[in-house]
C-alpha atoms as a PDB file:
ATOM      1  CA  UNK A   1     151.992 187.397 152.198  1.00  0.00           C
ATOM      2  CA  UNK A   2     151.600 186.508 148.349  1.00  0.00           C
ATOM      3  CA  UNK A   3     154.590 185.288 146.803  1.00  0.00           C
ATOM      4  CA  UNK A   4     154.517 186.797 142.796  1.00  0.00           C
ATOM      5  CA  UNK A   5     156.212 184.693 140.312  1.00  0.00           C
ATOM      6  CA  UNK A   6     159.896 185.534 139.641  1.00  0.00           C
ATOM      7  CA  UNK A   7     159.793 188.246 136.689  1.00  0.00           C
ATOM      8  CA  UNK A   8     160.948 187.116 133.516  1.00  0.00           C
ATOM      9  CA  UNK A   9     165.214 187.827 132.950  1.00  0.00           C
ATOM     10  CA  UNK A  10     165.480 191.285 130.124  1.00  0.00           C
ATOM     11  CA  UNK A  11     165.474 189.940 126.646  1.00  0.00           C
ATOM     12  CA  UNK A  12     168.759 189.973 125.579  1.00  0.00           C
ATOM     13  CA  UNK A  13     169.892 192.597 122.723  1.00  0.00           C
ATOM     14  CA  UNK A  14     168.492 191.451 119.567  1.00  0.00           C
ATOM     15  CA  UNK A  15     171.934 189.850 117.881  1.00  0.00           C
ATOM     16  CA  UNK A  16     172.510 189.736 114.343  1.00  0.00           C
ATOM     17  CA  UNK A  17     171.648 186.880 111.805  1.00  0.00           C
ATOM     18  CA  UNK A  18     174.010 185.588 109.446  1.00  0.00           C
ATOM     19  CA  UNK A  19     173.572 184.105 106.105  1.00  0.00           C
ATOM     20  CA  UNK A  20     175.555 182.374 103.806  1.00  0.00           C
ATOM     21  CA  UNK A  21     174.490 181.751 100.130  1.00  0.00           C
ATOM     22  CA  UNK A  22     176.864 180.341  97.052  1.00  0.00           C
ATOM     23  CA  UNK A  23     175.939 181.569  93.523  1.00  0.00           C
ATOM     24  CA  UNK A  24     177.551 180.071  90.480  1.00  0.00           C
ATOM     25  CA  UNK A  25     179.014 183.313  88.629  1.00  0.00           C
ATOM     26  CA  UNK A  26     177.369 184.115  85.682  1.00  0.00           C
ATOM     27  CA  UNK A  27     175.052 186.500  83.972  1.00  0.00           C
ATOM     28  CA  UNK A  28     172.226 185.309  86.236  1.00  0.00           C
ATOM     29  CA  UNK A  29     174.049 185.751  89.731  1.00  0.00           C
ATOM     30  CA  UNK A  30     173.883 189.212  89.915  1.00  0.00           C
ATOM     31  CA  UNK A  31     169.265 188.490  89.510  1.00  0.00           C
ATOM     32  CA  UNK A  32     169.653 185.775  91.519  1.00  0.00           C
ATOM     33  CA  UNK A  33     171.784 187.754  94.108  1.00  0.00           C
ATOM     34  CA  UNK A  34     169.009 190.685  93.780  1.00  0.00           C
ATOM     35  CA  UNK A  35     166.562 187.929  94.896  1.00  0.00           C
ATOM     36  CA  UNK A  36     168.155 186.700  97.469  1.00  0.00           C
ATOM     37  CA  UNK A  37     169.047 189.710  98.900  1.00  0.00           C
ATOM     38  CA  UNK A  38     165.756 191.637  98.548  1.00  0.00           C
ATOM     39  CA  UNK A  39     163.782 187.842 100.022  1.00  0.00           C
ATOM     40  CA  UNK A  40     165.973 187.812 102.884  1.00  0.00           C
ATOM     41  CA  UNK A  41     165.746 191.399 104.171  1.00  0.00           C
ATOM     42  CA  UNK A  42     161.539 191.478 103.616  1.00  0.00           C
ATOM     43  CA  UNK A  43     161.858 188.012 106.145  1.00  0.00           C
ATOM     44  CA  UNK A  44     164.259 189.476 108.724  1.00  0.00           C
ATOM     45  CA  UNK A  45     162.218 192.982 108.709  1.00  0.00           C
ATOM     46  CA  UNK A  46     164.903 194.946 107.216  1.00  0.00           C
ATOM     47  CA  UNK A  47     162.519 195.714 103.833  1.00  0.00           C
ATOM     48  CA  UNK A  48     163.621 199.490 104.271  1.00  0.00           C
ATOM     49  CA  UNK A  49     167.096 198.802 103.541  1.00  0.00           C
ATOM     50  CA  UNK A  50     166.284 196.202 100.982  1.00  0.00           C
ATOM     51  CA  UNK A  51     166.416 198.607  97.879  1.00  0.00           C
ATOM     52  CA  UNK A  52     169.646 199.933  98.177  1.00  0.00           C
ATOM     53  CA  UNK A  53     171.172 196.758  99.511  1.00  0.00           C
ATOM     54  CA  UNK A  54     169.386 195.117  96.212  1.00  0.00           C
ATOM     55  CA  UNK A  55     171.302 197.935  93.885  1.00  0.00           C
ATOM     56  CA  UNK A  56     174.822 197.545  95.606  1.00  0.00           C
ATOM     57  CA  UNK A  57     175.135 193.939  96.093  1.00  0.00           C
ATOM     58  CA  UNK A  58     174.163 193.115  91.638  1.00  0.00           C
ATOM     59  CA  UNK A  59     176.983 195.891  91.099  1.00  0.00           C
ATOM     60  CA  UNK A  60     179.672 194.416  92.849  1.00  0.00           C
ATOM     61  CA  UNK A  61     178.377 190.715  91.832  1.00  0.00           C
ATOM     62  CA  UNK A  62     178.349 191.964  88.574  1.00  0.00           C
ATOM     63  CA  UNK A  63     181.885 192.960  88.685  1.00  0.00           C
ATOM     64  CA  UNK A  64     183.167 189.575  89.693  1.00  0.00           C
ATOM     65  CA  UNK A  65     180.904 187.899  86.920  1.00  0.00           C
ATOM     66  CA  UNK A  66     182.406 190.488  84.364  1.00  0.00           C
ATOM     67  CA  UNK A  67     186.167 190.649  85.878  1.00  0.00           C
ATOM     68  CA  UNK A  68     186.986 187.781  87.112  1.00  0.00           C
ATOM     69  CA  UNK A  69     186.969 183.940  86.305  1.00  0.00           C
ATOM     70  CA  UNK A  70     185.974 182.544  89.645  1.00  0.00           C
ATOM     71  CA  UNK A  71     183.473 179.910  89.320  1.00  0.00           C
ATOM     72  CA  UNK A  72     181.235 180.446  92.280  1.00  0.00           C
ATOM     73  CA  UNK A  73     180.175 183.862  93.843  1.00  0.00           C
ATOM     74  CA  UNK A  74     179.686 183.767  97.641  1.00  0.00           C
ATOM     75  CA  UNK A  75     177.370 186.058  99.625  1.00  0.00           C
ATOM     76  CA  UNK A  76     177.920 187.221 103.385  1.00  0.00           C
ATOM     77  CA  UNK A  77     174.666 188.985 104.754  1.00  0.00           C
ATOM     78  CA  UNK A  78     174.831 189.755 108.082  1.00  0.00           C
ATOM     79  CA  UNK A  79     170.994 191.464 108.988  1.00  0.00           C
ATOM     80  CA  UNK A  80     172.165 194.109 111.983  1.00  0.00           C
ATOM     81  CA  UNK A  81     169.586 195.501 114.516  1.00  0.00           C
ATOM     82  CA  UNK A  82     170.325 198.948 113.141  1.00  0.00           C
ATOM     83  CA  UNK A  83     172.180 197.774 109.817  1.00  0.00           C
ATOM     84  CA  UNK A  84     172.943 195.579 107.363  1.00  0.00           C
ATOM     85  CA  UNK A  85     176.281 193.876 106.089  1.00  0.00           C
ATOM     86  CA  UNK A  86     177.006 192.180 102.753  1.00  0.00           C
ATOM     87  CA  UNK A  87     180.526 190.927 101.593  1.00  0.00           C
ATOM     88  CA  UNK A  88     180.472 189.777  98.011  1.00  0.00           C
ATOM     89  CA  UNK A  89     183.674 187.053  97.674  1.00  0.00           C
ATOM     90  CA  UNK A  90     185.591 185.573  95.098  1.00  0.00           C
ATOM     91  CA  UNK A  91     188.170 183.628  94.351  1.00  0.00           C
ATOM     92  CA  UNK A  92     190.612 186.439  92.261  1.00  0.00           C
ATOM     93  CA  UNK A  93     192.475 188.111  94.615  1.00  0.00           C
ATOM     94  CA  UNK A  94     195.522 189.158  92.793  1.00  0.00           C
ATOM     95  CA  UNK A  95     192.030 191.013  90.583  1.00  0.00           C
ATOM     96  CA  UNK A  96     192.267 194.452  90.907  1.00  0.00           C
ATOM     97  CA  UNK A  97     189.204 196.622  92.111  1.00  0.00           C
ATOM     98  CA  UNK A  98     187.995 198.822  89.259  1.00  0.00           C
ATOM     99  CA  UNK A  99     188.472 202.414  89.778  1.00  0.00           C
ATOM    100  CA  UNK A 100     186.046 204.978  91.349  1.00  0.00           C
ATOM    101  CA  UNK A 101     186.584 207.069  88.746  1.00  0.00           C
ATOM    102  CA  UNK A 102     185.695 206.433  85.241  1.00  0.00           C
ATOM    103  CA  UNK A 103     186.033 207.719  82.204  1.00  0.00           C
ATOM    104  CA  UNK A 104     183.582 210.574  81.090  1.00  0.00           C
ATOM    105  CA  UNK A 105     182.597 208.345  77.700  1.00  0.00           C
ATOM    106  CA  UNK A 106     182.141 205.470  79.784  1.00  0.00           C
ATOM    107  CA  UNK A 107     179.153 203.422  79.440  1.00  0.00           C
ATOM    108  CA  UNK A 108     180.001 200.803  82.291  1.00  0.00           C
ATOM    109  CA  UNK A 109     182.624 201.309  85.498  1.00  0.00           C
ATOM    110  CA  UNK A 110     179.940 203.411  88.118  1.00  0.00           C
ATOM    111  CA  UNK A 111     179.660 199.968  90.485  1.00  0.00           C
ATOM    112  CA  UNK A 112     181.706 201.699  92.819  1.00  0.00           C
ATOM    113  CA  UNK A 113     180.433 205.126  92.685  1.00  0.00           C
ATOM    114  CA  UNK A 114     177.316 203.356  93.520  1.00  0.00           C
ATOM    115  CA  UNK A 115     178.403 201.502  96.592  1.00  0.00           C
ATOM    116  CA  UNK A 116     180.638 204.700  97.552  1.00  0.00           C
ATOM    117  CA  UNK A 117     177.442 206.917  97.490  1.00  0.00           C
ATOM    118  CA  UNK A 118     174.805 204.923  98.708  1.00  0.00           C
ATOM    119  CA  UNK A 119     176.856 202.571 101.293  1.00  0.00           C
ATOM    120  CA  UNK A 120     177.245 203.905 104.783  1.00  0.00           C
ATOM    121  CA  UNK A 121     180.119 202.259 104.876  1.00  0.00           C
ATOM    122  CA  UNK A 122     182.506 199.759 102.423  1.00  0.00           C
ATOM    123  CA  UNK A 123     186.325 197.839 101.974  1.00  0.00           C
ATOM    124  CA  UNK A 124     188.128 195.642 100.946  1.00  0.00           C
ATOM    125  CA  UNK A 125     188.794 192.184 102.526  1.00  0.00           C
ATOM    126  CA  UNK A 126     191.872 189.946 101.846  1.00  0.00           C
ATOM    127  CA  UNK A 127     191.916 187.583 104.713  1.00  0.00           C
ATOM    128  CA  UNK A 128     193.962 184.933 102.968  1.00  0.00           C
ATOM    129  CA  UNK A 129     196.863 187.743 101.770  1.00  0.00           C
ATOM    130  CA  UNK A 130     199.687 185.163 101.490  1.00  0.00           C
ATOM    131  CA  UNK A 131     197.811 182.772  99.913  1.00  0.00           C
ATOM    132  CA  UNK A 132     196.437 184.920  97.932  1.00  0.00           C
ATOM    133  CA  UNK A 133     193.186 182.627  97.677  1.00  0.00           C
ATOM    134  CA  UNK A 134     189.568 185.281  98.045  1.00  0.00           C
ATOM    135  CA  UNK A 135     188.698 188.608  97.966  1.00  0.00           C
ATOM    136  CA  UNK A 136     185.509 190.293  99.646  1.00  0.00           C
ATOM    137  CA  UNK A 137     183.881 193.382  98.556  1.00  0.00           C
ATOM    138  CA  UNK A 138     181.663 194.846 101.569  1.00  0.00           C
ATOM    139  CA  UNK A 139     179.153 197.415 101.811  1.00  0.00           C
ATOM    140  CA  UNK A 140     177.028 198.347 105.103  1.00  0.00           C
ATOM    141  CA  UNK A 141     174.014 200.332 105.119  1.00  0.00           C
ATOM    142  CA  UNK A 142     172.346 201.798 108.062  1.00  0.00           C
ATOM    143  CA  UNK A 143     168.813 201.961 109.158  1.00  0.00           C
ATOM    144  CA  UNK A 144     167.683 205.887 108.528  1.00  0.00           C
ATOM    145  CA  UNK A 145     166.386 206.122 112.382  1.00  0.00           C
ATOM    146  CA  UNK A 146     169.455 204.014 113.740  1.00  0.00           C
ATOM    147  CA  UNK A 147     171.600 205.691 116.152  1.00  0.00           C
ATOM    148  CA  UNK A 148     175.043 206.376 115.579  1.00  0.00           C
END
């Protein structure tokens, strides 16, 4: 009798990876925010989604450059087996979120019409309601052969 070599335990499930990155807010952040974003989803093999993700996360760091006075823009980016999660944050809650709808002779307003068509997902976060301290803008995007 030959005794085999216990077989290895299943690889766990392949958990997400979170990243944290503080921009100062200005009319760089949303290129430096494109960079970021686009780097980190080429290095955690999520390049497919990295287009989109690049598009949505300059509009809504765009909007807090151009609508809001906080100082420092933070970025959330969760990398998902089958998705991907960004929350841009900053520090105007009482701001309110631009409407989805804007005028036909607008030149500027379509951020959210962006993130609302090519998001799988978005919201709203106000953890700190009371103290009315942050805001987070999220979007999610799915992996085309992810299932749901």
């Amino acid at each position: 009798m030959t005794l085999a070599p216990p077989a290895p335990p299943p690889a766990p499930p392949e958990a997400h990876r979170s990243f944290r990155f503080d921009l100062p807010s200005g009319d760089t952040a949303p290129r430096i925010a494109r960079t970021v974003v686009e780097d980190l989803l080429t290095l955690t093999d999520a390049d497919e989604l990295a287009a989109d993700a690049k598009a949505l996360v300059s509009e809504l760091v765009t909007n807090v450059y151009q609508h809001t006075r906080t100082a420092v823009v933070r970025l959330d980016v969760a990398v998902h087996p089958n998705s991907v999660r960004v929350v841009v944050w900053d520090d105007a809650p009482g701001s309110r979120l631009l409407s989805l709808r804007p005028l036909h002779d607008d030149v500027t307003g379509r951020g959210l019409l962006l993130v609302d068509a090519f998001a799988s997902r978005w919201g709203v976060y106000q953890p700190n309601v009371e103290e009315r301290r942050r805001k987070g803008v999220w979007f999610a995007i799915d992996r085309k052969d992810a299932a749901l």
